[in-house]
N, C-alpha and C. Protein backbone atom coordinates (compact mmCIF):
# COMPACT_ATOMS: atom_id res chain seq x y z
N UNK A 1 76.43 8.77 -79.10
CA UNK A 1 76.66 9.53 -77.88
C UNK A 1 78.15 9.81 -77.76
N UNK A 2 78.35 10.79 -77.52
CA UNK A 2 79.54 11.18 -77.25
C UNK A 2 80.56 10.91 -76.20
N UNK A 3 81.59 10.62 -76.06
CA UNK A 3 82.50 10.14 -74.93
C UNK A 3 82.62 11.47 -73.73
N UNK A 4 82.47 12.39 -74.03
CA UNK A 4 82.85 13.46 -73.10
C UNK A 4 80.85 13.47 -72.30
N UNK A 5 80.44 13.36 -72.90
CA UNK A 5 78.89 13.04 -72.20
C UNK A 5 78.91 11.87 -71.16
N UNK A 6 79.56 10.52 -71.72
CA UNK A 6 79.17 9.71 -70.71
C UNK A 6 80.40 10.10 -69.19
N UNK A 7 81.59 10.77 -70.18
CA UNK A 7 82.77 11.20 -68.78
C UNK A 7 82.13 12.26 -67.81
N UNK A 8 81.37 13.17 -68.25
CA UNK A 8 80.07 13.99 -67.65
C UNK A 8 79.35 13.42 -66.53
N UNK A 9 79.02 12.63 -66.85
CA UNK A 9 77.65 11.74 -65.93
C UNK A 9 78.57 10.91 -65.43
N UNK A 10 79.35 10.22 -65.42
CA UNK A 10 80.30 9.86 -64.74
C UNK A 10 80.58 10.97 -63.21
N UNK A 11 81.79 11.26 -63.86
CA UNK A 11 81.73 12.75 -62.72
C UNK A 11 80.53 12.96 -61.93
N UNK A 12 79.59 13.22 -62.46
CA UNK A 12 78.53 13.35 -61.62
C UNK A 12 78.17 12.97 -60.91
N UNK A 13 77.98 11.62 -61.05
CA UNK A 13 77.30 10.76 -59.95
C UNK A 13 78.50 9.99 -58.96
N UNK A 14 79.40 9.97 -59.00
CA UNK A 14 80.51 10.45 -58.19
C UNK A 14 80.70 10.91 -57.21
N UNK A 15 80.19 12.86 -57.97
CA UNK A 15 80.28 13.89 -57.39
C UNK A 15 78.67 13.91 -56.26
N UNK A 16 78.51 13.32 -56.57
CA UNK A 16 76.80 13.50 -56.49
C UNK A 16 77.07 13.09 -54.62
N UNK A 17 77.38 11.34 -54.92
CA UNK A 17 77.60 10.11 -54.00
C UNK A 17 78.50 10.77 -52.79
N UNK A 18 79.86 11.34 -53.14
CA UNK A 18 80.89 11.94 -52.09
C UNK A 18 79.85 13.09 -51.63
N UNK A 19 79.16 14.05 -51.90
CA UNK A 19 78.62 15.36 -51.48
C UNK A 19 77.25 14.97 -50.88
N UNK A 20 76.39 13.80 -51.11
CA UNK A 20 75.66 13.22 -50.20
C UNK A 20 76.34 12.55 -49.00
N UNK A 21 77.41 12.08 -49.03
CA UNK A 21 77.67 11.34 -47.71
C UNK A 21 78.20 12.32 -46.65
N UNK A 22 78.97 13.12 -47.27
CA UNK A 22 79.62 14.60 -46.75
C UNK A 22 78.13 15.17 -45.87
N UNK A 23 77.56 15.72 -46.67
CA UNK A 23 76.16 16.38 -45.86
C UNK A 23 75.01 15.31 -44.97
N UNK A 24 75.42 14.13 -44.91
CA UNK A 24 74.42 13.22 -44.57
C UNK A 24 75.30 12.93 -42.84
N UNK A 25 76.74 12.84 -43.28
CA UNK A 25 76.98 12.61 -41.91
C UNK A 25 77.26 13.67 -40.83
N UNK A 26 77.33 15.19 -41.47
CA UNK A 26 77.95 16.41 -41.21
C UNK A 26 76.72 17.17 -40.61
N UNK A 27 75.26 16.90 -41.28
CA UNK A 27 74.54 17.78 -40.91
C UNK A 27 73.69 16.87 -39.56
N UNK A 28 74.04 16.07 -39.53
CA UNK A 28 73.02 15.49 -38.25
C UNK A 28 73.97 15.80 -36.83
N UNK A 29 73.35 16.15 -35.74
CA UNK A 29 73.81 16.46 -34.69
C UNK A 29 74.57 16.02 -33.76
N UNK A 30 74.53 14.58 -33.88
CA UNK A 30 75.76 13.72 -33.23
C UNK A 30 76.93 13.81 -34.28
N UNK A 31 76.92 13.76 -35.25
CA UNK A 31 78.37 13.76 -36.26
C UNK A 31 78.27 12.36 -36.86
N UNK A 32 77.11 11.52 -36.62
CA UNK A 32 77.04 10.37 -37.45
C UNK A 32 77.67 9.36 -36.61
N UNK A 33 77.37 9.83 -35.32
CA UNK A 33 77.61 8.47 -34.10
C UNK A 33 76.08 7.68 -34.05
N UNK A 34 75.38 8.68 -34.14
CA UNK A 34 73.79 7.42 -33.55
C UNK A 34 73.35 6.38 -33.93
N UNK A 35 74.19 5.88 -35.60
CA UNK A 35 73.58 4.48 -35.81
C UNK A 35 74.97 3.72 -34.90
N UNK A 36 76.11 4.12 -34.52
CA UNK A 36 77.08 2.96 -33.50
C UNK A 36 76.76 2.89 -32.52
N UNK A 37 75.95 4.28 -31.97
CA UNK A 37 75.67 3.91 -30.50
C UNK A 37 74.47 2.53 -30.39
N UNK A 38 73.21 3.29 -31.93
CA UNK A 38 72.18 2.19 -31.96
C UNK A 38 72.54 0.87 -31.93
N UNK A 39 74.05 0.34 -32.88
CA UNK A 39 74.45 -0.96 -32.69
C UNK A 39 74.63 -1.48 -31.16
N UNK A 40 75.93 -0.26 -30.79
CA UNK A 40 76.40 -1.15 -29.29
C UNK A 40 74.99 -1.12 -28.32
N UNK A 41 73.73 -0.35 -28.36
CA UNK A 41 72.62 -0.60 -27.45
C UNK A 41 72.06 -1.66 -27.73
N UNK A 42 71.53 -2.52 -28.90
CA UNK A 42 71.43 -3.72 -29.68
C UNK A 42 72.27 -4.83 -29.33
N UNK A 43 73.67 -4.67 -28.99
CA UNK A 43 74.46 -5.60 -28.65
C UNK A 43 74.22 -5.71 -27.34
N UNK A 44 74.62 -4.38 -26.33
CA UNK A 44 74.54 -5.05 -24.89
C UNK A 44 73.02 -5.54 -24.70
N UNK A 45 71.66 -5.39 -25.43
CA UNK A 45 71.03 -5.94 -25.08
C UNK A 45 70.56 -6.83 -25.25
N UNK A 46 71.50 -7.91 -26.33
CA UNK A 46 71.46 -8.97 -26.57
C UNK A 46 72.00 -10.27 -26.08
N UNK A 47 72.89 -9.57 -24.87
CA UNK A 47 73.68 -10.04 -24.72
C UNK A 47 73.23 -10.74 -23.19
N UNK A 48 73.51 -12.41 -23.20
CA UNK A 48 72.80 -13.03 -21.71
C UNK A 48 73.95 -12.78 -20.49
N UNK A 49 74.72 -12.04 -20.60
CA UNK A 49 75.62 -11.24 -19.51
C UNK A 49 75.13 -9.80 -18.95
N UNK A 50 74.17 -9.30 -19.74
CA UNK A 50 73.10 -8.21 -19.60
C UNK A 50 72.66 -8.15 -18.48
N UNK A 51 72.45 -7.58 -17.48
CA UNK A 51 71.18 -7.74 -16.87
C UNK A 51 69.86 -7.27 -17.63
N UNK A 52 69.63 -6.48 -18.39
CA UNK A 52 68.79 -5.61 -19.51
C UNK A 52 68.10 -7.21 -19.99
N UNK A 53 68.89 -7.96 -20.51
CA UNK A 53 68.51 -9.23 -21.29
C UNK A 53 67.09 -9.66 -20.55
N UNK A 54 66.75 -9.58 -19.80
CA UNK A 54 65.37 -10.08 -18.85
C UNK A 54 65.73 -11.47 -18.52
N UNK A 55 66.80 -12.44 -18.92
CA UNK A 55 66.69 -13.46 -18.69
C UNK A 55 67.77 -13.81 -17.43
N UNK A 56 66.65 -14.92 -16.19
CA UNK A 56 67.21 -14.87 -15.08
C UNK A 56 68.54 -15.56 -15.29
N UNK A 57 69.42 -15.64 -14.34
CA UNK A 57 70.61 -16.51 -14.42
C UNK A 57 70.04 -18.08 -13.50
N UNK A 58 70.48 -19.04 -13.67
CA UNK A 58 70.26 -19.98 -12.82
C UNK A 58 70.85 -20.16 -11.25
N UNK A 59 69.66 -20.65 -10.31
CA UNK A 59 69.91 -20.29 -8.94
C UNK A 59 71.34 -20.42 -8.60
N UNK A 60 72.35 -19.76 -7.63
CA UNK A 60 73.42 -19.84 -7.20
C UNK A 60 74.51 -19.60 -8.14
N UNK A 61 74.20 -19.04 -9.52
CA UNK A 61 75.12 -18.59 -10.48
C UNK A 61 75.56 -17.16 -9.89
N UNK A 62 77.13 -17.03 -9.57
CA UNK A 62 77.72 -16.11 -9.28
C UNK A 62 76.68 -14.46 -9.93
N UNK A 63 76.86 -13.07 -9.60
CA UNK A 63 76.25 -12.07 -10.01
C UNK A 63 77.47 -11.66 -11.35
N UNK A 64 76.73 -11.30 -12.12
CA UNK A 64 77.69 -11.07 -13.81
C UNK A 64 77.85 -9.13 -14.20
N UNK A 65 78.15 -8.82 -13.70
CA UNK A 65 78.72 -7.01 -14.14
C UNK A 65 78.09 -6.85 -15.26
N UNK A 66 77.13 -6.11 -16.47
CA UNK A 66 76.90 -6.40 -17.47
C UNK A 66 77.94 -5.27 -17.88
N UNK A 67 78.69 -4.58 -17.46
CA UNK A 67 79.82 -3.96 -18.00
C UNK A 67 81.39 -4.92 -18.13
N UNK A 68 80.95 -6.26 -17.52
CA UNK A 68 82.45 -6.48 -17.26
C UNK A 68 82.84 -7.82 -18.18
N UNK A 69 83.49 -8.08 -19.04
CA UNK A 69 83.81 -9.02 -19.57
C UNK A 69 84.94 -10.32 -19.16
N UNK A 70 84.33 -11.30 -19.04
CA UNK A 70 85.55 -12.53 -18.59
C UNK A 70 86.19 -13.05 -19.70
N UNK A 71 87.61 -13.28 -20.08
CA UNK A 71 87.94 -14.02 -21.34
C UNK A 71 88.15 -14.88 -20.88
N UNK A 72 87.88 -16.42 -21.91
CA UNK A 72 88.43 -17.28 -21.45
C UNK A 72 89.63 -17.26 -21.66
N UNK A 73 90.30 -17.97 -20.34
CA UNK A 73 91.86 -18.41 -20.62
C UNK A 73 92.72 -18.74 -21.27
N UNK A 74 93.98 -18.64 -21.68
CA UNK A 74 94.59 -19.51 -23.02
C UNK A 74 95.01 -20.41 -22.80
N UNK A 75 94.62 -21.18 -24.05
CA UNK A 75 94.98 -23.09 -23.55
C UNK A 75 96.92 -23.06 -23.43
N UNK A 76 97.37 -23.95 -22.81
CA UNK A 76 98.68 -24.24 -22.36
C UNK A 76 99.38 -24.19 -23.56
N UNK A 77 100.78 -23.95 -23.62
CA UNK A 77 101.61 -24.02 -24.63
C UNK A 77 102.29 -25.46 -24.93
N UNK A 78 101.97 -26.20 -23.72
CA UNK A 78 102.14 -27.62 -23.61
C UNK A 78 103.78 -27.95 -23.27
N UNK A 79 103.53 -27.01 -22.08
CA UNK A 79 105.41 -26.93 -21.29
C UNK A 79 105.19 -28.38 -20.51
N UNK A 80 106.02 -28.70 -20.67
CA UNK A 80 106.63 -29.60 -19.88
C UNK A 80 106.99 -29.34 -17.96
N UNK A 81 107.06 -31.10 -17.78
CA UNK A 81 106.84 -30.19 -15.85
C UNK A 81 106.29 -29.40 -15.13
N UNK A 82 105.04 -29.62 -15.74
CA UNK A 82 103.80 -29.45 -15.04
C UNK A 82 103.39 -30.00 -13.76
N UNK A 83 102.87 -29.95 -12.73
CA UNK A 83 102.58 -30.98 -11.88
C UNK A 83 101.48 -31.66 -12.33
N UNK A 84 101.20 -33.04 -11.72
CA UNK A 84 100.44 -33.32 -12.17
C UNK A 84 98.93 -32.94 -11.34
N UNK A 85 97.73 -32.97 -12.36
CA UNK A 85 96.44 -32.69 -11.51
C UNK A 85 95.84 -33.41 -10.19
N UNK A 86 96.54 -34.48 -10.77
CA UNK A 86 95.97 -35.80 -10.04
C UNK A 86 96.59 -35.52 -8.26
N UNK A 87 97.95 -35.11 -8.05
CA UNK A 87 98.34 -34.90 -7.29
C UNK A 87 98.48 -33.70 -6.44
N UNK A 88 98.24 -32.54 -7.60
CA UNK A 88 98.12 -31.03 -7.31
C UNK A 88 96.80 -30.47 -7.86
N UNK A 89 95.81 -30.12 -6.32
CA UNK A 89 94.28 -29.64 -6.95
C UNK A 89 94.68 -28.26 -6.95
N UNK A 90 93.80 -27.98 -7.88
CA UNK A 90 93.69 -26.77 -8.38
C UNK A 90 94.08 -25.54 -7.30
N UNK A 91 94.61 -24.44 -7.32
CA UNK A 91 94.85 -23.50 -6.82
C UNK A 91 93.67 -22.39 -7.12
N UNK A 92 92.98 -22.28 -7.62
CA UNK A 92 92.09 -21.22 -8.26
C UNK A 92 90.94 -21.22 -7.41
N UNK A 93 90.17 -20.04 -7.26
CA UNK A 93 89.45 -20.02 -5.96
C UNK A 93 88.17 -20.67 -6.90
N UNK A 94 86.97 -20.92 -6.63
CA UNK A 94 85.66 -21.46 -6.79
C UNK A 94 85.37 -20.44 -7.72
N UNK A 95 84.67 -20.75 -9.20
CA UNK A 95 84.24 -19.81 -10.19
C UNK A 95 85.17 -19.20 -11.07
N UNK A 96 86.66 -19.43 -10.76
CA UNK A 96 87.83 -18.52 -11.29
C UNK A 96 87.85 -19.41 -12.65
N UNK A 97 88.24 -18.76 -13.66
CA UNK A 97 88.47 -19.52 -15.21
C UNK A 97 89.66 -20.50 -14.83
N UNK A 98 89.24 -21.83 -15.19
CA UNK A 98 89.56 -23.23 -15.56
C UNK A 98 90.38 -23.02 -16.45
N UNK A 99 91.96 -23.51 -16.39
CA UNK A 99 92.52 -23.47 -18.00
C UNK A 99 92.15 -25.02 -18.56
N UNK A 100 91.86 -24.71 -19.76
CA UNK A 100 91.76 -26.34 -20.37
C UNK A 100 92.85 -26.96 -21.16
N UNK A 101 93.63 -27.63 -20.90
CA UNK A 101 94.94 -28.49 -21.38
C UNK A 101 94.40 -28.35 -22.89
N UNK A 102 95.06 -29.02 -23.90
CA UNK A 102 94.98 -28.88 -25.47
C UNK A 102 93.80 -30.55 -25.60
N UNK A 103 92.97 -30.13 -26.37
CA UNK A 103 92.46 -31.84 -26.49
C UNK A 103 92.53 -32.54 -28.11
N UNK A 104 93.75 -31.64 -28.35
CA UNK A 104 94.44 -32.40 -29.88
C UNK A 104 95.33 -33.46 -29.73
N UNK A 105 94.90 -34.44 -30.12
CA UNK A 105 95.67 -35.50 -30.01
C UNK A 105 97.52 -35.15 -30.40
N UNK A 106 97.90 -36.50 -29.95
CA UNK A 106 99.67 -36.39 -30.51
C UNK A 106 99.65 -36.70 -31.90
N UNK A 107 101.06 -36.26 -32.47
CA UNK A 107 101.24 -36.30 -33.90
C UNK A 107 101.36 -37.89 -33.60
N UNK A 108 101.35 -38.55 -35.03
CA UNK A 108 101.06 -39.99 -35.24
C UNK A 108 102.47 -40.58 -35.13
N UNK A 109 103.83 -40.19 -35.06
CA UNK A 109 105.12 -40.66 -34.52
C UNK A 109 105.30 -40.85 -33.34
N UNK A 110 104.44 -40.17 -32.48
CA UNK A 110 104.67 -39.83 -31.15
C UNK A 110 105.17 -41.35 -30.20
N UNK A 111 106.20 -41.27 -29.72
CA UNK A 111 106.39 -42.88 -28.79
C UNK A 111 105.51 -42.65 -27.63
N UNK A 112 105.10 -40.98 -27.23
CA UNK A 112 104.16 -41.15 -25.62
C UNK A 112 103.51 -41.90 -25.61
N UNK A 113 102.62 -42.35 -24.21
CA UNK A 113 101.84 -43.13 -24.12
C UNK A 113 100.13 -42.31 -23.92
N UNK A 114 99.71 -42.69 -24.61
CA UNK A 114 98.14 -41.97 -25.27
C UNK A 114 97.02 -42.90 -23.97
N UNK A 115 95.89 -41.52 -23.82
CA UNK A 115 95.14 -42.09 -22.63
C UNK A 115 94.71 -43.52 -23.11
N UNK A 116 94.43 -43.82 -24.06
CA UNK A 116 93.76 -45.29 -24.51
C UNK A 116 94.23 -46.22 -24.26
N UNK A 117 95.33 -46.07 -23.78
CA UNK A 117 96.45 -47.42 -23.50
C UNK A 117 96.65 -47.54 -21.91
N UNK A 118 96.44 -46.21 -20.98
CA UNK A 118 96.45 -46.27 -19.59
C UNK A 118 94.91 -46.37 -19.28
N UNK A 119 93.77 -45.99 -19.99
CA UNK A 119 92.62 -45.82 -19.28
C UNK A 119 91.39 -46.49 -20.16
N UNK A 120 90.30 -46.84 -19.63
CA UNK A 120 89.78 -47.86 -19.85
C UNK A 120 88.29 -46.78 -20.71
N UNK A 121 87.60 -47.06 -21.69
CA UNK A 121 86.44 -46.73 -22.58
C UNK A 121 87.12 -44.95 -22.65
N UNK A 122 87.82 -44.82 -23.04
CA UNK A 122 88.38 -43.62 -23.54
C UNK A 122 88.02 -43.64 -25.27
N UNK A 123 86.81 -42.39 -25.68
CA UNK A 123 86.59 -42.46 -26.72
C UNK A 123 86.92 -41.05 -27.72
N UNK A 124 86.67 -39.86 -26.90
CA UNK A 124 86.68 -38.61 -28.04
C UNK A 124 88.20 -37.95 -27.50
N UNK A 125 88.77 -38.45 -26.88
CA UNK A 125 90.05 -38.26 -26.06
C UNK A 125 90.75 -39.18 -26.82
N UNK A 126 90.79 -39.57 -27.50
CA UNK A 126 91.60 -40.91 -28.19
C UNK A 126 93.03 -39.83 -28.66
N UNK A 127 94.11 -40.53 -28.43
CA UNK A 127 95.16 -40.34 -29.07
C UNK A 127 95.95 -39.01 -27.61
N UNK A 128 95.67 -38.76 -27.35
CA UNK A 128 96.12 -37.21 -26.44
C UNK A 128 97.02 -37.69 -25.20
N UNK A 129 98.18 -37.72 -24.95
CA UNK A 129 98.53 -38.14 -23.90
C UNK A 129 98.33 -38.39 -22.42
N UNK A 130 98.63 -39.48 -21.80
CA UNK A 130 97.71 -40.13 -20.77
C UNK A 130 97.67 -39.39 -20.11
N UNK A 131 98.98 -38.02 -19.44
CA UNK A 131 99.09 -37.77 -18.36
C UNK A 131 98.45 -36.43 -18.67
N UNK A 132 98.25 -36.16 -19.42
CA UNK A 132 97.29 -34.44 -19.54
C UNK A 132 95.73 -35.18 -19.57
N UNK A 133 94.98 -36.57 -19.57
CA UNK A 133 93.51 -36.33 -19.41
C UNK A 133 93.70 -36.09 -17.91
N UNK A 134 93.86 -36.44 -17.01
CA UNK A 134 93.48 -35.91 -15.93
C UNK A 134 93.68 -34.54 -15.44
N UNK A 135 94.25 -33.62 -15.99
CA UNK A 135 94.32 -32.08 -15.86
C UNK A 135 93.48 -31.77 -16.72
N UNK A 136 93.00 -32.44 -17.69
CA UNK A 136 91.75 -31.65 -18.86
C UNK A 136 90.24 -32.46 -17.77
N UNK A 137 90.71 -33.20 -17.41
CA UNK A 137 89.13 -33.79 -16.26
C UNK A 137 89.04 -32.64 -15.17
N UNK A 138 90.33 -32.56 -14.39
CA UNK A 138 90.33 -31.55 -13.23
C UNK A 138 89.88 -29.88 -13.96
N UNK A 139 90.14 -29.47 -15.16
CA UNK A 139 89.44 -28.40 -15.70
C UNK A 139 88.27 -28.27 -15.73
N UNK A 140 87.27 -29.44 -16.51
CA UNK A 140 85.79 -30.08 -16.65
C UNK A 140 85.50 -29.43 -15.10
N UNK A 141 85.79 -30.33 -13.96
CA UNK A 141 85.34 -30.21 -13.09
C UNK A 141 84.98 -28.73 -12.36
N UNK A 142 86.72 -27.72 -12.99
CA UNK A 142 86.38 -26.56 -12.13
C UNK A 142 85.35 -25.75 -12.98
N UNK A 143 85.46 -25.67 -14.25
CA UNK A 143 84.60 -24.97 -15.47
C UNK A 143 82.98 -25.21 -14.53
N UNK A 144 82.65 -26.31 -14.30
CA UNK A 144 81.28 -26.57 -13.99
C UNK A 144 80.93 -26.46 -12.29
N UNK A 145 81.79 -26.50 -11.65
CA UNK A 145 81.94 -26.36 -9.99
C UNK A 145 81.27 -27.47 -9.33
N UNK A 146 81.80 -28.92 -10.30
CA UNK A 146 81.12 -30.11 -9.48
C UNK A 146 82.29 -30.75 -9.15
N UNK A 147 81.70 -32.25 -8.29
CA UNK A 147 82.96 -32.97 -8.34
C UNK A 147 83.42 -34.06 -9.37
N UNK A 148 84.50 -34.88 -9.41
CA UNK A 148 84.29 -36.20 -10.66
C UNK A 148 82.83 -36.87 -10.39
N UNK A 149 81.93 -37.18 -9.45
CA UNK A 149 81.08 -38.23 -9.56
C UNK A 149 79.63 -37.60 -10.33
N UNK A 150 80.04 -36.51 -10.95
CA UNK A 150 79.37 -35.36 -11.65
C UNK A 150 78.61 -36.30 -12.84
N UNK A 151 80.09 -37.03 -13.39
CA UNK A 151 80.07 -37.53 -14.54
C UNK A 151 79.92 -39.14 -14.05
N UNK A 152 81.05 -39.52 -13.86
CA UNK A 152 81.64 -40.58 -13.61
C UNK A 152 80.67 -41.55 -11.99
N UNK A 153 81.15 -42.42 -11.86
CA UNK A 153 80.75 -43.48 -10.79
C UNK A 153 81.81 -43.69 -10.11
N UNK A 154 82.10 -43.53 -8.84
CA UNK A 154 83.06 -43.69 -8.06
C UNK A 154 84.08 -44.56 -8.49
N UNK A 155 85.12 -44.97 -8.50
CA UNK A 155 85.97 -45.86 -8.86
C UNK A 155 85.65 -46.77 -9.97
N UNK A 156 84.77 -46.66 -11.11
CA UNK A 156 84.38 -46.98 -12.16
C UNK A 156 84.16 -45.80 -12.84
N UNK A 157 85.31 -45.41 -13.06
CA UNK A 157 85.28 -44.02 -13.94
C UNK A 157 85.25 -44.41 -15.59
N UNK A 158 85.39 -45.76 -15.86
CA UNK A 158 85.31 -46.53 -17.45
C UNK A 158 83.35 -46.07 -17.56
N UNK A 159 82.63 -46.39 -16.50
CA UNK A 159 81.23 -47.00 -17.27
C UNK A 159 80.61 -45.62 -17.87
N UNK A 160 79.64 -45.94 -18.52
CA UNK A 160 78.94 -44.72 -19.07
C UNK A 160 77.11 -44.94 -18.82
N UNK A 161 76.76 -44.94 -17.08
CA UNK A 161 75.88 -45.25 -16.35
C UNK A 161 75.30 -43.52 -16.68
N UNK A 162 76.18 -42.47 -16.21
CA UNK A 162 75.81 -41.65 -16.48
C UNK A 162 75.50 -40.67 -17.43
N UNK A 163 73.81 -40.10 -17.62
CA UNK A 163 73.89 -39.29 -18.97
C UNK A 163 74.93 -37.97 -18.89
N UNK A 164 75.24 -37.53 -18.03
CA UNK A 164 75.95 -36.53 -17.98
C UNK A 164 77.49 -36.84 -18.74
N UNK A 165 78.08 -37.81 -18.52
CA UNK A 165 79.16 -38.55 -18.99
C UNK A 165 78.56 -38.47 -20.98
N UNK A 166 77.48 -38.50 -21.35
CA UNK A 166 77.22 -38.56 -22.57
C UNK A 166 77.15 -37.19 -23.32
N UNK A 167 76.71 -36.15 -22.76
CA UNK A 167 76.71 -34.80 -22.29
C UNK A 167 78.01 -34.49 -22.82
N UNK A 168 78.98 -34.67 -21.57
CA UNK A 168 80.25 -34.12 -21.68
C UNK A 168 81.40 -34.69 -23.09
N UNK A 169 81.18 -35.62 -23.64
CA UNK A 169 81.12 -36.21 -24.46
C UNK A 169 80.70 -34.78 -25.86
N UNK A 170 79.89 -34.69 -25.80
CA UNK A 170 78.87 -33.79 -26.88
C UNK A 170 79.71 -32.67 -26.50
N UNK A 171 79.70 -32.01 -25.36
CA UNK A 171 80.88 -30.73 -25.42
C UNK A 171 81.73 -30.50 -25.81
N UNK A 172 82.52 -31.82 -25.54
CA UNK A 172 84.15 -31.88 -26.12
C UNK A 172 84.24 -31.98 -27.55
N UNK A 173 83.20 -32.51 -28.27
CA UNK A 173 82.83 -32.25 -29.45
C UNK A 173 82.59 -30.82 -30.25
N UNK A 174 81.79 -30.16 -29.70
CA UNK A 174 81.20 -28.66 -29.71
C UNK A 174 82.66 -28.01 -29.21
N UNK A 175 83.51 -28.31 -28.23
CA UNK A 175 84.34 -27.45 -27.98
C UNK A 175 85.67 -26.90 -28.98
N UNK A 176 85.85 -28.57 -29.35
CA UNK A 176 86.53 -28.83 -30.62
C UNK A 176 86.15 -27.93 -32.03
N UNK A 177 85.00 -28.41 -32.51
CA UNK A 177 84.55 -27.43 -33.67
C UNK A 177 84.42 -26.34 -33.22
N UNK A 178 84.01 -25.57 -32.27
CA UNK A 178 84.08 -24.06 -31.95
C UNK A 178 85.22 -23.64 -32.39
N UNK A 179 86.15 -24.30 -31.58
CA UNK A 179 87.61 -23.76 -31.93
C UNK A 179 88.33 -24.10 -33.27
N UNK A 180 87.99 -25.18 -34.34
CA UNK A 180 88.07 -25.19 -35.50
C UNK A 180 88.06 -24.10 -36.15
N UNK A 181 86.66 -23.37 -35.98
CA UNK A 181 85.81 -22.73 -36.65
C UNK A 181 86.53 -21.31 -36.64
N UNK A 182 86.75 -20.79 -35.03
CA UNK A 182 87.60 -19.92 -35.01
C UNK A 182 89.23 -19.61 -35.89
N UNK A 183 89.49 -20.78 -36.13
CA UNK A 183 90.98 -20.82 -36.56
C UNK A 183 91.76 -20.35 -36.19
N UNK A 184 92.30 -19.98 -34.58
CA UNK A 184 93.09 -19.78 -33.98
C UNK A 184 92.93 -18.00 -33.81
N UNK A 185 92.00 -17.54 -33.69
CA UNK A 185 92.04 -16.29 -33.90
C UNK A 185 91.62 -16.32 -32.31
N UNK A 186 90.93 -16.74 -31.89
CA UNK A 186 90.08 -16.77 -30.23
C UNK A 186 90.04 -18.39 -29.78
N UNK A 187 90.05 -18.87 -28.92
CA UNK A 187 89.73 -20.10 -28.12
C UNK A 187 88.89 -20.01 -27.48
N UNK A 188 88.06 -21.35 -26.81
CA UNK A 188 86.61 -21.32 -26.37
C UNK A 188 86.91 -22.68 -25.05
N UNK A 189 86.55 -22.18 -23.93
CA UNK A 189 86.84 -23.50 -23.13
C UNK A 189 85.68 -23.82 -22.44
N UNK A 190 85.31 -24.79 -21.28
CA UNK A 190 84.11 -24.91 -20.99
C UNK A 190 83.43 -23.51 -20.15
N UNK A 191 84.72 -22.93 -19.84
CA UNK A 191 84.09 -22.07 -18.36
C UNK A 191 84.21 -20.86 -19.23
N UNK A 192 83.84 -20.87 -20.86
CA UNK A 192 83.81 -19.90 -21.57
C UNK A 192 82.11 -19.68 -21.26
N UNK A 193 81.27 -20.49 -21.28
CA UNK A 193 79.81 -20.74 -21.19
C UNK A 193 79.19 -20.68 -20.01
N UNK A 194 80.16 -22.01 -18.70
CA UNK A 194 79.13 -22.77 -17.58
C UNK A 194 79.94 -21.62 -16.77
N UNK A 195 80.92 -21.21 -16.86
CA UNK A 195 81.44 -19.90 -15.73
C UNK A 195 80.64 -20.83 -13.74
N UNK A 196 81.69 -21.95 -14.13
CA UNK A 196 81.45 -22.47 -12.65
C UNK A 196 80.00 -23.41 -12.06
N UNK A 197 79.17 -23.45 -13.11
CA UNK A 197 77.69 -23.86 -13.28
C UNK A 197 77.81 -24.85 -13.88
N UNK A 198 76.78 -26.06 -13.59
CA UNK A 198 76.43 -27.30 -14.69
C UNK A 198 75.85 -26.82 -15.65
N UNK A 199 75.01 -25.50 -15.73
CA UNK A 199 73.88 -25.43 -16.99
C UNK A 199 74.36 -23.71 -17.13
N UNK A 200 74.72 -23.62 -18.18
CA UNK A 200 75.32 -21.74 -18.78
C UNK A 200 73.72 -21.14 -18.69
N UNK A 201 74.03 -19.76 -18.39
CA UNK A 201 72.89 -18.87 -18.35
C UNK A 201 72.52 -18.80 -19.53
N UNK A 202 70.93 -18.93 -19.73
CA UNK A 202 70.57 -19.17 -20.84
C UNK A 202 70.38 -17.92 -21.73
């Protein structure tokens, strides 16, 4: 077979491939929008921010725009002189995005003092400085629109009486690998999901 034969059929099917896609997207009447529109109709109706979705929201869950998107917040840059939570409640009205403090522990030089050493059965929080768990608790709290005894037992905030306390536990877990997973491209916080609710619209 000859070399100028297979450079032939070459060309061709080439030529063939560019002059089908040319007439495939040129001759249909939208201009070759209707399979993006088909996607984004597929998306918003997949989507449990939908109203379209059929699925109810849970009783007393704020009403959701299915045009309107909430981002979650960005976690802190970890400035210094902050107030503290404990002393300063939240300013943010009921339902407003929760920022969530960082829940990466300190580098292993660090002289701070780490919650494990001020606070008592501190387990997936290990290592993170003492004075940011209670602004990452006061977040928990606004993300979900409860109070501490949500989790916790009044002034025995160590025991783990409650399953919810086991729960939140499993989030901070999930919240962690979410944001692994992302690799810094997007962040994920609780009130990325519960938007002010114990239980996210399903």
């Amino acid at each position: 077979m000859k070399k100028e034969y297979v450079s032939y059929g070459l060309i061709g099917i080439v030529a063939g491939l560019v002059l089908g896609f040319i007439v495939g997207n040129f001759a249909s009447p939208s201009g070759g929008s209707a399979p993006q529109a088909a996607a984004e109709n597929e998306q918003k109706a997949a989507s449990v921010n939908s109203s379209n979705s059929g699925q109810a929201l849970p009783p007393g869950h704020p009403a959701i725009d299915s045009g309107q998107t909430i981002p979650a917040p960005p976690l802190p840059s970890g400035a210094t002189g902050a107030p503290d939570a404990a002393t300063a409640p939240s300013t943010a009205p009921a339902g407003a995005p929760a920022e969530l403090p960082s829940l990466d522990p300190l580098p292993a030089g660090s002289k701070e003092e780490r919650a494990e050493q001020k606070y008592k059965n501190i387990q997936l929080l290990k290592g993170i400085p003492s004075d940011r768990l209670t602004k990452i608790m006061f977040a928990f709290k606004a993300s979900l629109g409860v109070d501490c005894t949500y989790c916790h037992i009044k002034d025995q905030f160590e025991k783990d009486d409650k399953p919810q306390k086991q729960t939140a536990r499993k989030m901070i877990q999930l919240v962690r690998d979410t944001n692994a997973k992302l690799g810094g491209t997007a962040r994920v916080t609780c009130f990325t999901c519960h938007r002010g609710q114990t239980r996210p619209a399903q």
